[in-house]
Protein backbone atom coordinates (compact mmCIF):
# COMPACT_ATOMS: atom_id res chain seq x y z
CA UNK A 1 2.55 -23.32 20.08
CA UNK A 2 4.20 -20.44 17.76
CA UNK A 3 7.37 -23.33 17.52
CA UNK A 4 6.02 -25.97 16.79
CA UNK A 5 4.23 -24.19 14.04
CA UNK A 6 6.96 -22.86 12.61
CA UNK A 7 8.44 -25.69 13.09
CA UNK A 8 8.98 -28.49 9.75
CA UNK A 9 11.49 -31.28 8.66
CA UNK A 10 12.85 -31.60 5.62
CA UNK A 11 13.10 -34.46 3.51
CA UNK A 12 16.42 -34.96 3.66
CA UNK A 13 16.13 -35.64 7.77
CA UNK A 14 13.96 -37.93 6.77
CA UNK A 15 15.47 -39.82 4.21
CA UNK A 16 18.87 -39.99 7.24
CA UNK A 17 16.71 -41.75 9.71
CA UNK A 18 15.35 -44.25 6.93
CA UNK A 19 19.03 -45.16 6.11
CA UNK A 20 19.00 -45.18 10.31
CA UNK A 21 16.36 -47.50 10.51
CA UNK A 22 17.54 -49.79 7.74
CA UNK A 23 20.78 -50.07 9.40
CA UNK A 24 19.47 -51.19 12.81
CA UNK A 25 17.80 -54.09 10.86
CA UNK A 26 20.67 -55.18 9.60
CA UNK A 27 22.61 -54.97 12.87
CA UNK A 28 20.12 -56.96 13.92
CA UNK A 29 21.82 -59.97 11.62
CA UNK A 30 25.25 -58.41 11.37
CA UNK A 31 25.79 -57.17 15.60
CA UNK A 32 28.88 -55.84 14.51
CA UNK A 33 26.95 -52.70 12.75
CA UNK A 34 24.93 -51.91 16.30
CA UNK A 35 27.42 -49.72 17.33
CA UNK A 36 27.64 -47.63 13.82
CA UNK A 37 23.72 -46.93 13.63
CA UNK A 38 23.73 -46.06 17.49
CA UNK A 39 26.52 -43.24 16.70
CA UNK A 40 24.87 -42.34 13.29
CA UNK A 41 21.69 -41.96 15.34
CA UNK A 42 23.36 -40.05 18.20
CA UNK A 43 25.35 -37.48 15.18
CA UNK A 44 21.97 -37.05 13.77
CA UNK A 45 20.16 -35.77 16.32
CA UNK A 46 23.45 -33.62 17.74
CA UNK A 47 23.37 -32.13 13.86
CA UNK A 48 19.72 -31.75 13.86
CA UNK A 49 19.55 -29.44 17.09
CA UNK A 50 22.86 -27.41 15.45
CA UNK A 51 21.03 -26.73 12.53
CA UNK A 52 17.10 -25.86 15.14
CA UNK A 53 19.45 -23.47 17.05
CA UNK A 54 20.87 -21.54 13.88
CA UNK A 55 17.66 -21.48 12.70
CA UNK A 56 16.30 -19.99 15.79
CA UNK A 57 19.08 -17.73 17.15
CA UNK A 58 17.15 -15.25 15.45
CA UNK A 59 13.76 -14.06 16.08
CA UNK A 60 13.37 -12.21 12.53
CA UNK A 61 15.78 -13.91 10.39
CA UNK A 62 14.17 -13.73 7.39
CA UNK A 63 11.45 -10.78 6.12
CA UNK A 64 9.31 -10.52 2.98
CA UNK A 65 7.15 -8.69 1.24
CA UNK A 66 4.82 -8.28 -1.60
CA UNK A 67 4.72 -5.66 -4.42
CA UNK A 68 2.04 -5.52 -7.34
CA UNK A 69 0.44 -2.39 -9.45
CA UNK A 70 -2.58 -1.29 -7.46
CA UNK A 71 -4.58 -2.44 -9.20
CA UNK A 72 -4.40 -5.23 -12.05
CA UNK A 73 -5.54 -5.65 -15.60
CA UNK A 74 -8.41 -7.86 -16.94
CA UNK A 75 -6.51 -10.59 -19.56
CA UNK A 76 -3.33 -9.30 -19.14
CA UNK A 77 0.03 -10.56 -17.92
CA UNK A 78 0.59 -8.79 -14.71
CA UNK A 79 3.80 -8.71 -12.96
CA UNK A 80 4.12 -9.68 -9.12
CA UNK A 81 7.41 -8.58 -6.76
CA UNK A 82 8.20 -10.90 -3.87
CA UNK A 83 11.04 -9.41 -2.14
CA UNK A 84 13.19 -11.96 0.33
CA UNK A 85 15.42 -10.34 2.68
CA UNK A 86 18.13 -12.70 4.56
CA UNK A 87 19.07 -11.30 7.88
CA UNK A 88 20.97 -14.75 9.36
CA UNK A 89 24.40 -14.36 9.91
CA UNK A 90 24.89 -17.17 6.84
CA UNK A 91 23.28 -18.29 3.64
CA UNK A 92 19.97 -19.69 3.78
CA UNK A 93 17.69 -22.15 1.17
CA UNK A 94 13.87 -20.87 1.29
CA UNK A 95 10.81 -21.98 -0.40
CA UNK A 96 8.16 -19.48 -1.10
CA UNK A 97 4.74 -19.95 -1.28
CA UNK A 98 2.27 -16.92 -1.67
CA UNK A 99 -1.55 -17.37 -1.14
CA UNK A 100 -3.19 -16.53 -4.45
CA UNK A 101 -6.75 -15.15 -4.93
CA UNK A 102 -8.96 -18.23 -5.42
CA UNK A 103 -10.00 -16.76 -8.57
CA UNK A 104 -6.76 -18.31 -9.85
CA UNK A 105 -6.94 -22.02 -8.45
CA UNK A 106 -3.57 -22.23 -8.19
CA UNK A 107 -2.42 -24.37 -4.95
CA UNK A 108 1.04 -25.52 -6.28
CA UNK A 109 2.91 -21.94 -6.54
CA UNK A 110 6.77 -22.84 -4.91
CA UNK A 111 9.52 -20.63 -5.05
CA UNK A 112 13.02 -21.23 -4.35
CA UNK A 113 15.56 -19.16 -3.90
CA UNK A 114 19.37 -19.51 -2.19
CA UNK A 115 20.06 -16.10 -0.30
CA UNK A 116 23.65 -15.17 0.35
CA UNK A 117 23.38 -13.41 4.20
CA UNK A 118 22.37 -9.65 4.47
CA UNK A 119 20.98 -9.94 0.47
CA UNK A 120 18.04 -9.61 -0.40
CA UNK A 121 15.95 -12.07 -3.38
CA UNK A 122 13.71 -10.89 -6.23
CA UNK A 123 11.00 -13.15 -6.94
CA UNK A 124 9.30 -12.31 -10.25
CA UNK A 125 6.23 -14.03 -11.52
CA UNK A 126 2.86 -12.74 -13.56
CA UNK A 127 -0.85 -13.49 -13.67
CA UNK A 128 -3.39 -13.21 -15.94
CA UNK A 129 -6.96 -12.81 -14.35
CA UNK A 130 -9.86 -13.67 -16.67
CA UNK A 131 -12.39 -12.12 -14.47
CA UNK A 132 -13.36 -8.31 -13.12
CA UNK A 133 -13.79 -7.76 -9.61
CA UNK A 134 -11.52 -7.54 -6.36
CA UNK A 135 -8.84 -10.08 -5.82
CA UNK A 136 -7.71 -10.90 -2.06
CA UNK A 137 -4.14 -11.86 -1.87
CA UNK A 138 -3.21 -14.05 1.60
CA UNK A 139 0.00 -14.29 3.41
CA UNK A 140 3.91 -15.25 2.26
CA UNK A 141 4.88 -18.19 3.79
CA UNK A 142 8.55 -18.27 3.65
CA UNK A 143 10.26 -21.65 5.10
CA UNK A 144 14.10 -21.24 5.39
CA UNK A 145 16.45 -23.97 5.86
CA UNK A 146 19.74 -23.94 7.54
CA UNK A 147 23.07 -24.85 6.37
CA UNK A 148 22.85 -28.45 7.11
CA UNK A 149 19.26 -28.17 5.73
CA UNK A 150 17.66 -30.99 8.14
CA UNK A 151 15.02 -28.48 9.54
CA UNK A 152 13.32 -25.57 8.05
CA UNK A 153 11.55 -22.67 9.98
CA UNK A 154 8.40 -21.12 8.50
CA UNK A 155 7.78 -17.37 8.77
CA UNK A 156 4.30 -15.84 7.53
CA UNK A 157 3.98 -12.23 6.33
CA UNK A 158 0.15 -11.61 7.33
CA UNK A 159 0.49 -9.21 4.11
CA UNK A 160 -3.30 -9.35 2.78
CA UNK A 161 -4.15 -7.30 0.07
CA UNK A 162 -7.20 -6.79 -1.50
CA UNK A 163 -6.32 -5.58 -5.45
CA UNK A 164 -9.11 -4.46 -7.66
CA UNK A 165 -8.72 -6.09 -11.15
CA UNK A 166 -10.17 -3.58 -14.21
CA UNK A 167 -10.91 -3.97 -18.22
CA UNK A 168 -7.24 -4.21 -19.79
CA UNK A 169 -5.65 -0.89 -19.33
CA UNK A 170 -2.06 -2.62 -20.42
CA UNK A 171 -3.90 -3.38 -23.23
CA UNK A 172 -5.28 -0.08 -23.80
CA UNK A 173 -1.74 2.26 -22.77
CA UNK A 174 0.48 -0.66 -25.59
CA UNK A 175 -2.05 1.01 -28.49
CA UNK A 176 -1.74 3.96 -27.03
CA UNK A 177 1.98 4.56 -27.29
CA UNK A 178 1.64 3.06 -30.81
CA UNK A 179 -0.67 5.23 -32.14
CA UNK A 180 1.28 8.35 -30.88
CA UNK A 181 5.15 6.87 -32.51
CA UNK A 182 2.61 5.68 -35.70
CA UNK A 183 3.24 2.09 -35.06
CA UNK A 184 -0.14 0.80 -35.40
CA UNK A 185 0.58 -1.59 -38.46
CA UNK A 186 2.64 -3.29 -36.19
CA UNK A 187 -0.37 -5.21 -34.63
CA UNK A 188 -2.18 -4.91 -37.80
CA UNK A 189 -3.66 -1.59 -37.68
CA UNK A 190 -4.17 -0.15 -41.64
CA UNK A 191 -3.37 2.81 -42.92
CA UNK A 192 -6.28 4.07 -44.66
CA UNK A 193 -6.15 6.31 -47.96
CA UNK A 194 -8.61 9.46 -47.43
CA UNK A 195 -10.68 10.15 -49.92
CA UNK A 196 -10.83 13.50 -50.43
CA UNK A 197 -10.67 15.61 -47.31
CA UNK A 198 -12.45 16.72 -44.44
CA UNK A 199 -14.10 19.99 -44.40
CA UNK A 200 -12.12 21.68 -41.63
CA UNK A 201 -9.44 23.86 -42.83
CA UNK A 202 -5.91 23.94 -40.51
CA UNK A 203 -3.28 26.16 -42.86
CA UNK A 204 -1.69 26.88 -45.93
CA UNK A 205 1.50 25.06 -46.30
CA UNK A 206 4.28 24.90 -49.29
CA UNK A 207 3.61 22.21 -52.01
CA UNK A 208 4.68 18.88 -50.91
CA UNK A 209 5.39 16.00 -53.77
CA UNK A 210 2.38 13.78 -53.56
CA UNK A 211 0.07 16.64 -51.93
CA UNK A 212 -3.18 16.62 -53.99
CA UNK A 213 -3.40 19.24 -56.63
CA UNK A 214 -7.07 20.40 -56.35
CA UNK A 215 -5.99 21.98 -53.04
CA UNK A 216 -3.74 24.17 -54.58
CA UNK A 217 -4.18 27.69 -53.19
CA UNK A 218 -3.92 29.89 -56.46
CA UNK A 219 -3.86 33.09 -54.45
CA UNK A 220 -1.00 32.47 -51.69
CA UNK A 221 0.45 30.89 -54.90
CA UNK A 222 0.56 34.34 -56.53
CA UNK A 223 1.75 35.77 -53.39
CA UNK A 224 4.36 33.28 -52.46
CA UNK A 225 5.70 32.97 -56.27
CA UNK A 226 5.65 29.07 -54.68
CA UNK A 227 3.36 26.40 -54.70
CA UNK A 228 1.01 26.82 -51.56
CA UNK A 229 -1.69 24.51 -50.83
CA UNK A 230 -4.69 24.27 -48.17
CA UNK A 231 -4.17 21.93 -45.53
CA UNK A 232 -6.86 19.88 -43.85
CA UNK A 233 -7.33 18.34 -40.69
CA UNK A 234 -9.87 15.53 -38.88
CA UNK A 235 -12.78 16.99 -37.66
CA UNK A 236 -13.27 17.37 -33.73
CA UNK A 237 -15.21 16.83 -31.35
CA UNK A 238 -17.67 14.27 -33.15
CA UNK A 239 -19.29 11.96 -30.55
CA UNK A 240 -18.42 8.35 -30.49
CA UNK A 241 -19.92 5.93 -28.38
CA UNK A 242 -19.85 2.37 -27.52
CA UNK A 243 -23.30 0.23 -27.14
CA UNK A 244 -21.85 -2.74 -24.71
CA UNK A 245 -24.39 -6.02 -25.02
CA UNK A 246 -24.95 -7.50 -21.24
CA UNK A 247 -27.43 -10.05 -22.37
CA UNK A 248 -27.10 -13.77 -22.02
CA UNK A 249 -25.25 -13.97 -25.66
CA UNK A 250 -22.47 -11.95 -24.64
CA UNK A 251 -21.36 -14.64 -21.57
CA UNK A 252 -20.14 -17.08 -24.46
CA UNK A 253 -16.81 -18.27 -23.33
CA UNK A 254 -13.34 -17.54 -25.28
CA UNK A 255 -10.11 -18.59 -24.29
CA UNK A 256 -10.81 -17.66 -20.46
CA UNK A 257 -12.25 -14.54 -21.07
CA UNK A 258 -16.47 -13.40 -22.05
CA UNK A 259 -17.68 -12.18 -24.99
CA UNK A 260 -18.22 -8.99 -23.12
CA UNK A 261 -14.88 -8.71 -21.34
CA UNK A 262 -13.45 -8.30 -25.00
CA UNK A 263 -15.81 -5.90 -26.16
CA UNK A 264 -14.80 -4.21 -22.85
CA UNK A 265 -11.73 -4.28 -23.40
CA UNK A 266 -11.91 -3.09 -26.76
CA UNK A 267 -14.38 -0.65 -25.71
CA UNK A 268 -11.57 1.17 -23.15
CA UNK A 269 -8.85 0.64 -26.18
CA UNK A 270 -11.25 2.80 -28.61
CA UNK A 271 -12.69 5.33 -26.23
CA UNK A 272 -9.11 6.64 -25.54
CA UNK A 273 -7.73 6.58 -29.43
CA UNK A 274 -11.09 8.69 -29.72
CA UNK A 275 -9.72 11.02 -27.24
CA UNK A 276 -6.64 11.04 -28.60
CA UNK A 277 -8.03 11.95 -31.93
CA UNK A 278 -10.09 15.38 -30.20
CA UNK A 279 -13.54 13.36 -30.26
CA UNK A 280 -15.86 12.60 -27.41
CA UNK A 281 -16.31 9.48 -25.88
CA UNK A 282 -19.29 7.79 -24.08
CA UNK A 283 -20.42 4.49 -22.76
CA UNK A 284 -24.11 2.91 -23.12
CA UNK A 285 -24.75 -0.86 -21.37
CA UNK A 286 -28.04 -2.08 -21.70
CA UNK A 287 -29.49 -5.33 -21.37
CA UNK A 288 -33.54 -5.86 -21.13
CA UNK A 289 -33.25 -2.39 -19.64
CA UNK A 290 -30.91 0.37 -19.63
CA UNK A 291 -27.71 -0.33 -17.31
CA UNK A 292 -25.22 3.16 -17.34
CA UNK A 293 -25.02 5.79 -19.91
CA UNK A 294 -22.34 7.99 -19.61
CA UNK A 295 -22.48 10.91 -21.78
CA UNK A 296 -20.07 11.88 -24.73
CA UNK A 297 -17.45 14.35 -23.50
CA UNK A 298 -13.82 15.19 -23.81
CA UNK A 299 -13.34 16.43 -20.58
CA UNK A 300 -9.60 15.04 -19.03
CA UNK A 301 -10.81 12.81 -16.25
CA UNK A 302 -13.57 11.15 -19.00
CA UNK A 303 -11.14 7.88 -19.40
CA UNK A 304 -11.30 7.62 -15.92
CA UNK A 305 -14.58 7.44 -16.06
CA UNK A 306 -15.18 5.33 -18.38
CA UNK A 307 -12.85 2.66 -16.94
CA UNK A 308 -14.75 3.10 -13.38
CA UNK A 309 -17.79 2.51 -15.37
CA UNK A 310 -17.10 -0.62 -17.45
CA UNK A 311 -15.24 -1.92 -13.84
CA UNK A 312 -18.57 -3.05 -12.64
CA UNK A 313 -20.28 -4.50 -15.63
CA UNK A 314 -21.28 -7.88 -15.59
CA UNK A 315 -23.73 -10.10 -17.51
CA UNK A 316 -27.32 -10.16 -16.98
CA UNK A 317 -28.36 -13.52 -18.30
CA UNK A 318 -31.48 -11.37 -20.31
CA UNK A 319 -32.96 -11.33 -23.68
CA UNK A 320 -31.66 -7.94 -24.82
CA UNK A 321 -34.27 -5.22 -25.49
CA UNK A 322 -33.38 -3.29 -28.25
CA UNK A 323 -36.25 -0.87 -28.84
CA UNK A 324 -35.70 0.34 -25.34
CA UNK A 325 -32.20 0.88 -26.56
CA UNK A 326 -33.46 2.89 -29.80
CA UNK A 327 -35.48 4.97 -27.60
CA UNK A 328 -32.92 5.95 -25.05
CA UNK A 329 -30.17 6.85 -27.81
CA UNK A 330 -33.18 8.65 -29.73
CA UNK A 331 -33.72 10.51 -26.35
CA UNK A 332 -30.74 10.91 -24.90
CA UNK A 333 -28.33 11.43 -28.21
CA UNK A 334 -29.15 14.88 -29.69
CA UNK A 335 -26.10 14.92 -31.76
CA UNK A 336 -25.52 12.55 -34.78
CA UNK A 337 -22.92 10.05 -33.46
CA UNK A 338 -20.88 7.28 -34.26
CA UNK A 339 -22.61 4.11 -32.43
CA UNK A 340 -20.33 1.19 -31.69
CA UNK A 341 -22.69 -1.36 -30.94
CA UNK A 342 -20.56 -4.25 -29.20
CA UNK A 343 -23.19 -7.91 -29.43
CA UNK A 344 -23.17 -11.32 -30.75
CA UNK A 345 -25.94 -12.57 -32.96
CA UNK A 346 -25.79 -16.58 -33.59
CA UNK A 347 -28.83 -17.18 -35.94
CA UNK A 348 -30.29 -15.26 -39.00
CA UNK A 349 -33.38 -14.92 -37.32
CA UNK A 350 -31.95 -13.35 -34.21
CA UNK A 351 -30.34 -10.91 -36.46
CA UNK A 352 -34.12 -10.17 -38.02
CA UNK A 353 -35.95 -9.92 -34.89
CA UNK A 354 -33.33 -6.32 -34.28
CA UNK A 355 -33.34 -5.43 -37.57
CA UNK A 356 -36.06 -2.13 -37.73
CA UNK A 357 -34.53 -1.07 -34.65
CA UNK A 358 -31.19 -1.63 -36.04
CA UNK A 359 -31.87 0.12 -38.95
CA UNK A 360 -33.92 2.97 -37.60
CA UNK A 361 -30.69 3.62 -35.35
CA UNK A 362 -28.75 3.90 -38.61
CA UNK A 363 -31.38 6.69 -40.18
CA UNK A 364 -30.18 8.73 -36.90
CA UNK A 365 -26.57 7.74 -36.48
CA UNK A 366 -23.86 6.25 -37.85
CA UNK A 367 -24.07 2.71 -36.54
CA UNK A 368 -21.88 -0.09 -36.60
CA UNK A 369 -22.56 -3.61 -35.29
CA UNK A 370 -19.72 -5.68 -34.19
CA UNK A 371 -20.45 -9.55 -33.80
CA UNK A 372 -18.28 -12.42 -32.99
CA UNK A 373 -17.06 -15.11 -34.95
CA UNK A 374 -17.71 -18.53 -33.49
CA UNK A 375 -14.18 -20.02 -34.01
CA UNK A 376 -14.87 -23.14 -32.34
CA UNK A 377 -17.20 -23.48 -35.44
CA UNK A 378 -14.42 -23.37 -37.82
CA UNK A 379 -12.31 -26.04 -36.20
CA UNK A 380 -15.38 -28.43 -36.75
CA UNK A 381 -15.35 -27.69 -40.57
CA UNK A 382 -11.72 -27.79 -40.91
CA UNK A 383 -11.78 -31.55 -39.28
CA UNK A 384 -13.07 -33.74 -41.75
CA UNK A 385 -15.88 -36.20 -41.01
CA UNK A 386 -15.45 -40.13 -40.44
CA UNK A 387 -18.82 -41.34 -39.33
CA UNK A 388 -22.36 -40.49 -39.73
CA UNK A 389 -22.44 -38.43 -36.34
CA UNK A 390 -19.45 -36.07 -37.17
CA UNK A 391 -21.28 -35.56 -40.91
CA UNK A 392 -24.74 -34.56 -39.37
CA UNK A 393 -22.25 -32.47 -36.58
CA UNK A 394 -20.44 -30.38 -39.82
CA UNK A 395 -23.72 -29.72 -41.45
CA UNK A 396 -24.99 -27.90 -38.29
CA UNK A 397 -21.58 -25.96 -37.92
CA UNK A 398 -22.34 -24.93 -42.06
CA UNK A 399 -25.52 -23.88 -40.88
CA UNK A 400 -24.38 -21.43 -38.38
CA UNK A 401 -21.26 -20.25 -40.34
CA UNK A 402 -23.78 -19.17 -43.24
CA UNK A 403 -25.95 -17.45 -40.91
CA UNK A 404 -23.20 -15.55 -39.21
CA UNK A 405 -22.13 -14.72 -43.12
CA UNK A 406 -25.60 -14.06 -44.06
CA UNK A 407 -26.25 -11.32 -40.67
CA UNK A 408 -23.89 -9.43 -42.40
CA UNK A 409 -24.73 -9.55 -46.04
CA UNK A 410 -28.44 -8.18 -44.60
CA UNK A 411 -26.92 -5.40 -42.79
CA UNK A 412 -25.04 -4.36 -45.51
CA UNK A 413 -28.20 -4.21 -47.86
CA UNK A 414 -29.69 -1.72 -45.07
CA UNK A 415 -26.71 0.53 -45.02
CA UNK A 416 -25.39 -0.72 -41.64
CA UNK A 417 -21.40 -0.84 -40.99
CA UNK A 418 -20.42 -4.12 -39.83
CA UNK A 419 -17.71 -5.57 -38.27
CA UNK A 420 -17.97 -9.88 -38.12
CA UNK A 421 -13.99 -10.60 -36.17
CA UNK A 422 -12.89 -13.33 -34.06
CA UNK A 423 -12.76 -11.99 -30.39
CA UNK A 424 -8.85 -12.18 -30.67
CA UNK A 425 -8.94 -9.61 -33.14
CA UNK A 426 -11.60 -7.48 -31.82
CA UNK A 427 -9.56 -4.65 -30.87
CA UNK A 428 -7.65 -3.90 -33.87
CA UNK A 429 -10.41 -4.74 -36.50
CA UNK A 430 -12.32 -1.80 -34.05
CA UNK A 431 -10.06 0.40 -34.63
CA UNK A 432 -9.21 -0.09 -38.17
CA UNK A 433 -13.23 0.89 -38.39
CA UNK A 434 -13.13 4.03 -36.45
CA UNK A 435 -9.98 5.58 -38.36
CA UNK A 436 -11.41 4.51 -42.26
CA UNK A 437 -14.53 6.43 -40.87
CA UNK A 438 -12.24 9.12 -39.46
CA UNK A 439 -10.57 8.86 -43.08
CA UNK A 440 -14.11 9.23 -45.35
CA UNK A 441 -15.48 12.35 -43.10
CA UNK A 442 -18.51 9.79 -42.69
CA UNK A 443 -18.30 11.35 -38.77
């Protein structure tokens, strides 16, 4: 049963015995071509078992295996190794197929490769889940073809693998190494111009050209007979964490990915530039209740936390309370803070219904509320209207533009940061918060 299993035909065997089969038909008319088709038939099937006994000489002809990160980043490209080994005694044609997660859908992935003998084949393809959780991986099926190519033998590498997929850490370790060579600008990241400085002094340096003049330090001045000058550095250790939405607004849909898979993402991005920076990061999900909190610190193993944490977070499909989330942070967060509160609000009155608790977050904290843009809305309003339908369709798009414009204009008024970004830009518009806050001393 294991050979006939293995065993398949290719198509070009098959395509030979329908040029068979048309030419006894017409040595049916013509006699004279019996004789041909009975020795094309008879070379055929001589060529056929050459090619099943090449094939099969060898019990383990072919091997393969699969190679992968261990484990695999949410929205990312992802890079996956199939190595081929050939150990016939001559070339061999294979197609490849490897049993994806069913997350993926994917029941069309061929590979093919030509394999010189005793080489060994690099098959290099990527994936890009759109979901959290733990992807199973099935077997390699491998089917290699002979040199006559009229049979092929399958061989399946049992080679299941169960890979854990987590918030984007490629994401997270590409703005990482930017922010340490200074490349930020490079994905859009500003520079921002302090104003003034902060209040924690590092050392007295020589005067620099451009170095502000009020911090001129008269006394190592005297001393020096040179221009010396104070230098100043961010303050550590300030607390900075991120408020993560898991109500029903936050499963909205966005080129694959959830509303709160990029404010996860972005979440694991800005906890680790806070790190970077000396601060302390910490995580808060909340829903109609309180999910995880995961206190401030800046201990070395707190990214690791954090990215075990936001692993598991998935939405609750639950009006979001947000007085029970004022009265954890005012119980919990003894510290003034910076509060990056990661939710969606769609209507003006939404917005109103959280307002006191909004603002009486910001008479603690320094809060800022990051809400998406709905872009699908702007592709209505950029189409223009031909019939009645598509007119009253625009008008309700307006609507909801204004009222995602007018959420912020009334958070403003009550001294509330806010961030309104498409998700796509969620990241850096994040960050470009945190360091102008870093820049003003405001934390």
């Amino acid at each position: 049963m294991a050979f006939i299993r293995s065993l398949y035909f290719t198509n070009r065997l098959y395509l030979n015995l329908a040029a068979l089969v048309c030419l006894f038909v017409v040595a049916f008319f013509v006699p004279v071509l019996l004789v041909v088709a009975k020795v094309g038939t008879a070379v055929l099937l001589l060529l056929t078992l050459v090619d099943l006994l090449m094939l099969y000489s060898n019990k383990a002809g072919m091997h393969a295996s699969r190679s992968m990160q261990e484990k695999l980043s949410n929205g990312s490209d992802n890079e996956i190794h199939l190595y081929l080994e050939n150990r016939y005694s001559f070339a061999v044609r294979t197609e490849v197929i490897d049993e994806l997660p069913f997350q993926f859908q994917k029941r069309d992935t061929l590979f093919q490769a030509q394999i010189p003998k005793g080489r060994t084949h690099i098959i290099l393809y990527t994936l890009r889940p759109t979901k959290r959780g733990s992807y199973s991986f099935g077997a390699i099926n491998v089917f290699a073809m002979g040199p006559l190519r009229l049979v092929k033998r399958r061989y399946r590498f049992a080679q299941d693998q169960e890979v854990p997929v987590y918030p984007s850490f490629v994401q997270m370790r590409q703005y990482e190494l930017m922010a340490v060579s200074n490349r930020l600008h490079e994905v859009g990241v500003k520079k921002v111009r302090r104003m003034g400085h902060s209040s924690e002094f590092e050392q007295v340096r020589p005067y620099v050209a451009g170095d502000d003049q009020r911090t001129i330090n008269w006394k190592a001045t005297a001393r020096k007979a040179d221009l010396m000058v104070n230098s100043y550095q961010d303050e550590k250790s300030q607390q900075v964490y991120c408020l993560i939405d898991k109500g029903r607004v936050m499963q909205m849909p966005f080129e694959e990915l959830t509303l709160l898979d990029y404010a996860i993402n972005a979440s694991l991005v800005i906890s680790n530039i806070a790190l970077k920076k000396q601060d302390k990061a910490g995580v808060i999900t909340f829903s109609d209740k309180i999910s995880n909190i995961l206190p401030a610190q800046r201990k070395e193993n707190q990214l690791r936390r954090i990215l075990e944490l936001l692993y598991n977070q998935k939405t609750l499909y639950q009006e979001t309370d947000y007085e029970r989330l004022y009265t954890t942070v005012r119980h919990s967060l003894k510290q003034r803070s910076l509060l990056l509160l990661f939710t969606n609000f769609e209507t003006l009155n939404g917005a109103e219904r959280q307002l006191p608790y909004l603002r009486a977050l910001a008479r603690h904290h320094l809060l800022v509320v990051i809400f998406f843009e709905n872009t699908e809305l702007h592709e209505v309003l950029r189409r223009p209207a031909t019939n009645t339908a598509q007119v009253y369709t625009k008008a309700i798009a307006q609507k909801f533009s204004y009222d995602k414009r007018k959420v912020v204009k009334v958070l403003r008024q009550h001294g509330i940061h806010t961030i309104l970004t498409p998700p796509q830009d969620l990241t850096v518009n994040t960050i470009n918060k945190y360091l102008e806050l870093k820049a003003r001393g405001l934390i």
